[in-house]
Protein backbone atom coordinates (compact mmCIF):
# COMPACT_ATOMS: atom_id res chain seq x y z
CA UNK A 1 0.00 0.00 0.00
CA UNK A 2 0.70 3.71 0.23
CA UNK A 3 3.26 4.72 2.85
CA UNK A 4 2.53 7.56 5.13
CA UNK A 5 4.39 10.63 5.31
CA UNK A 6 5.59 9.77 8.54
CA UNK A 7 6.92 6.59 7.33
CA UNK A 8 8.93 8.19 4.66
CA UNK A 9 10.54 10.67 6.95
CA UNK A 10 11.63 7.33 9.09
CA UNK A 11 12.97 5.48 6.05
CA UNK A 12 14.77 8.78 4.72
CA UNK A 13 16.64 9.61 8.08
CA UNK A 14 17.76 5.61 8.18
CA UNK A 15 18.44 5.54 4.51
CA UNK A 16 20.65 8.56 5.60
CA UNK A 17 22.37 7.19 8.48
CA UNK A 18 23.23 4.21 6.72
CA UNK A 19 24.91 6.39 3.90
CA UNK A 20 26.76 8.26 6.20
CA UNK A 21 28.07 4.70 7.90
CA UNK A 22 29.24 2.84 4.70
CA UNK A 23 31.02 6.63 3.61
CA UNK A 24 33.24 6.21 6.84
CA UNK A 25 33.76 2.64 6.26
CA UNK A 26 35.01 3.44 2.79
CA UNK A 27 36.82 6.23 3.92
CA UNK A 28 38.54 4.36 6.71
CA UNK A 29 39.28 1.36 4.86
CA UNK A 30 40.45 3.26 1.69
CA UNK A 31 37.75 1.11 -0.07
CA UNK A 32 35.30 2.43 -2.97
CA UNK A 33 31.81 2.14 -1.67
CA UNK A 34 30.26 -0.03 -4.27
CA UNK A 35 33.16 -2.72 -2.92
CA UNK A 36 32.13 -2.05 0.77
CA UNK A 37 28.70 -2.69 0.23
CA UNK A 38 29.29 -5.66 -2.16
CA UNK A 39 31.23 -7.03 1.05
CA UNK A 40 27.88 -6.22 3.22
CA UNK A 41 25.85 -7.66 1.27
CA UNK A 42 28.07 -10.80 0.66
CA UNK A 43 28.62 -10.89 4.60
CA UNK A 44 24.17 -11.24 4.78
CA UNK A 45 24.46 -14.05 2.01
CA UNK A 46 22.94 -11.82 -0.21
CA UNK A 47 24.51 -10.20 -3.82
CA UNK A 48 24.15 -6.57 -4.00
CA UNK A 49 24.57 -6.26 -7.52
CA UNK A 50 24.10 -8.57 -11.12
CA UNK A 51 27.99 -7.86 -12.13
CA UNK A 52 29.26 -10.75 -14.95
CA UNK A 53 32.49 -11.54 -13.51
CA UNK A 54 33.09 -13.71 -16.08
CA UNK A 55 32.88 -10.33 -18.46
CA UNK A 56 35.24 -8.94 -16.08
CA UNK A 57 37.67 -11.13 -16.07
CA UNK A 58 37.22 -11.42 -19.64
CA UNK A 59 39.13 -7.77 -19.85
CA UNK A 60 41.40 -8.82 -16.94
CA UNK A 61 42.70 -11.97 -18.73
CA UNK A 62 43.10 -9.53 -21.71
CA UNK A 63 45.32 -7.50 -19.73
CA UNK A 64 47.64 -10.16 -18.23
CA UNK A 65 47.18 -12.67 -20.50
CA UNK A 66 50.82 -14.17 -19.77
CA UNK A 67 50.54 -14.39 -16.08
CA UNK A 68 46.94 -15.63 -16.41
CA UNK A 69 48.00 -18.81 -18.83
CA UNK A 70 50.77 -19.10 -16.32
CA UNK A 71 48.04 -20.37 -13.74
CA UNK A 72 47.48 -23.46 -16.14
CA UNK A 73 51.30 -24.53 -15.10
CA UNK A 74 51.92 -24.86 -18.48
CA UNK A 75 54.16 -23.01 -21.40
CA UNK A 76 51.27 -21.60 -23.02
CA UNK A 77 51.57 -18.61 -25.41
CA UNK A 78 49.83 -16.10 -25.77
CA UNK A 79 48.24 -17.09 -28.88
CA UNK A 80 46.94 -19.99 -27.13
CA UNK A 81 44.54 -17.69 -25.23
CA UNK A 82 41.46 -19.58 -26.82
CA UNK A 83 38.34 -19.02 -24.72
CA UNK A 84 38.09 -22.68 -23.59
CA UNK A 85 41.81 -21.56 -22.41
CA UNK A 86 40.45 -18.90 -20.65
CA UNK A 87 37.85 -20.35 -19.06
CA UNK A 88 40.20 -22.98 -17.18
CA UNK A 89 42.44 -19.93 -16.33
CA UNK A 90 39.14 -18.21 -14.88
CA UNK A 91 38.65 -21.05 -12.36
CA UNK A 92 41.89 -21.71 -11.51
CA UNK A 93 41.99 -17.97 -10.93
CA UNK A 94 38.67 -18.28 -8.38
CA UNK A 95 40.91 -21.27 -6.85
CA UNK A 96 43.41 -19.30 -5.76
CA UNK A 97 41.61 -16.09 -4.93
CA UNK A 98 38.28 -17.67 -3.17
CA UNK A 99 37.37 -14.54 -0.93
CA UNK A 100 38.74 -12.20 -3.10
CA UNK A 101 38.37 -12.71 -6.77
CA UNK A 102 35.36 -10.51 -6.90
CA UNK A 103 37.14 -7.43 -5.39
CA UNK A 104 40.63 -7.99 -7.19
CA UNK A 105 37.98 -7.78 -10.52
CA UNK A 106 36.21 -4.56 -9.84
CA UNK A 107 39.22 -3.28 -8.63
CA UNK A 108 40.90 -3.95 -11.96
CA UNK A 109 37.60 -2.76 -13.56
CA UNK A 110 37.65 0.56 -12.02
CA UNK A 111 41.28 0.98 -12.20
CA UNK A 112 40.84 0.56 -16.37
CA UNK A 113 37.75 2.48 -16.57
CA UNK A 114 40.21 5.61 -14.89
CA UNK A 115 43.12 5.17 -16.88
CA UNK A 116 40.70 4.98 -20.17
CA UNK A 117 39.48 8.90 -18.97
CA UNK A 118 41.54 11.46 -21.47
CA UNK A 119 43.03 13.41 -19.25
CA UNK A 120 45.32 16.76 -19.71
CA UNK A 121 48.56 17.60 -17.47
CA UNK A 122 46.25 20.39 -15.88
CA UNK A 123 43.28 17.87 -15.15
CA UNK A 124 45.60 15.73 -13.68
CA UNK A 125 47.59 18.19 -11.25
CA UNK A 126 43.67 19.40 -9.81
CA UNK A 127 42.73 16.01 -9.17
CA UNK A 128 46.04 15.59 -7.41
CA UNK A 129 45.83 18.40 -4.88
CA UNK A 130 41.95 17.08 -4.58
């Protein structure tokens, strides 16, 4: 049904105070705050998000191809980077990184989506004294 007025004043000042808490948690922990409240979320056994990992590894394999056929333990080249190839590197990469593959993904994500930004020497010295 329709939610009162008074209601909606309850829900915004929450809403509110639970912004405010995950800012400090991202700001203490030096974390972004989609990644903090993945990690909520994941810590209620819930998902906060529909994010393809498999896309994002997709353009982290593309990045480090060599270390990423490495995981195979075989002398695979880089032209060998089929996608059957890099499907096994995929879960041999969740193997080894079982709590954190998610993060080390949209970290990588984020980090390629700032470097992509065209950026002057000007732009760059502001955003440094930010």
């Amino acid at each position: 049904g329709h939610r009162s007025a008074e209601t909606n004043a309850t829900l915004d000042a929450g809403f509110a105070a639970v912004d405010q808490a995950l800012l400090e948690l991202s700001r203490t922990t030096g974390m972004p705050m989609h990644q903090v409240i993945n990690l909520f979320m994941k810590s209620r056994g819930r998902t906060a998000s529909s994010i393809n990992y498999w896309n994002l590894y997709s353009n982290y394999f593309k990045d480090n191809t060599k270390q990423e056929l490495g995981r195979l333990g075989q002398n695979l080249t880089v032209g060998e980077r089929t996608p059957s190839r890099r499907k096994e590197c995929y879960a041999k990469f969740k193997e080894q990184f079982p709590d954190t593959y998610q993060d080390i993904l949209d970290t990588h994500e984020e980090l390629a989506s700032l470097g992509a930004l065209p950026q002057t020497i000007g732009q760059r010295g502001q955003a440094f004294q930010r």
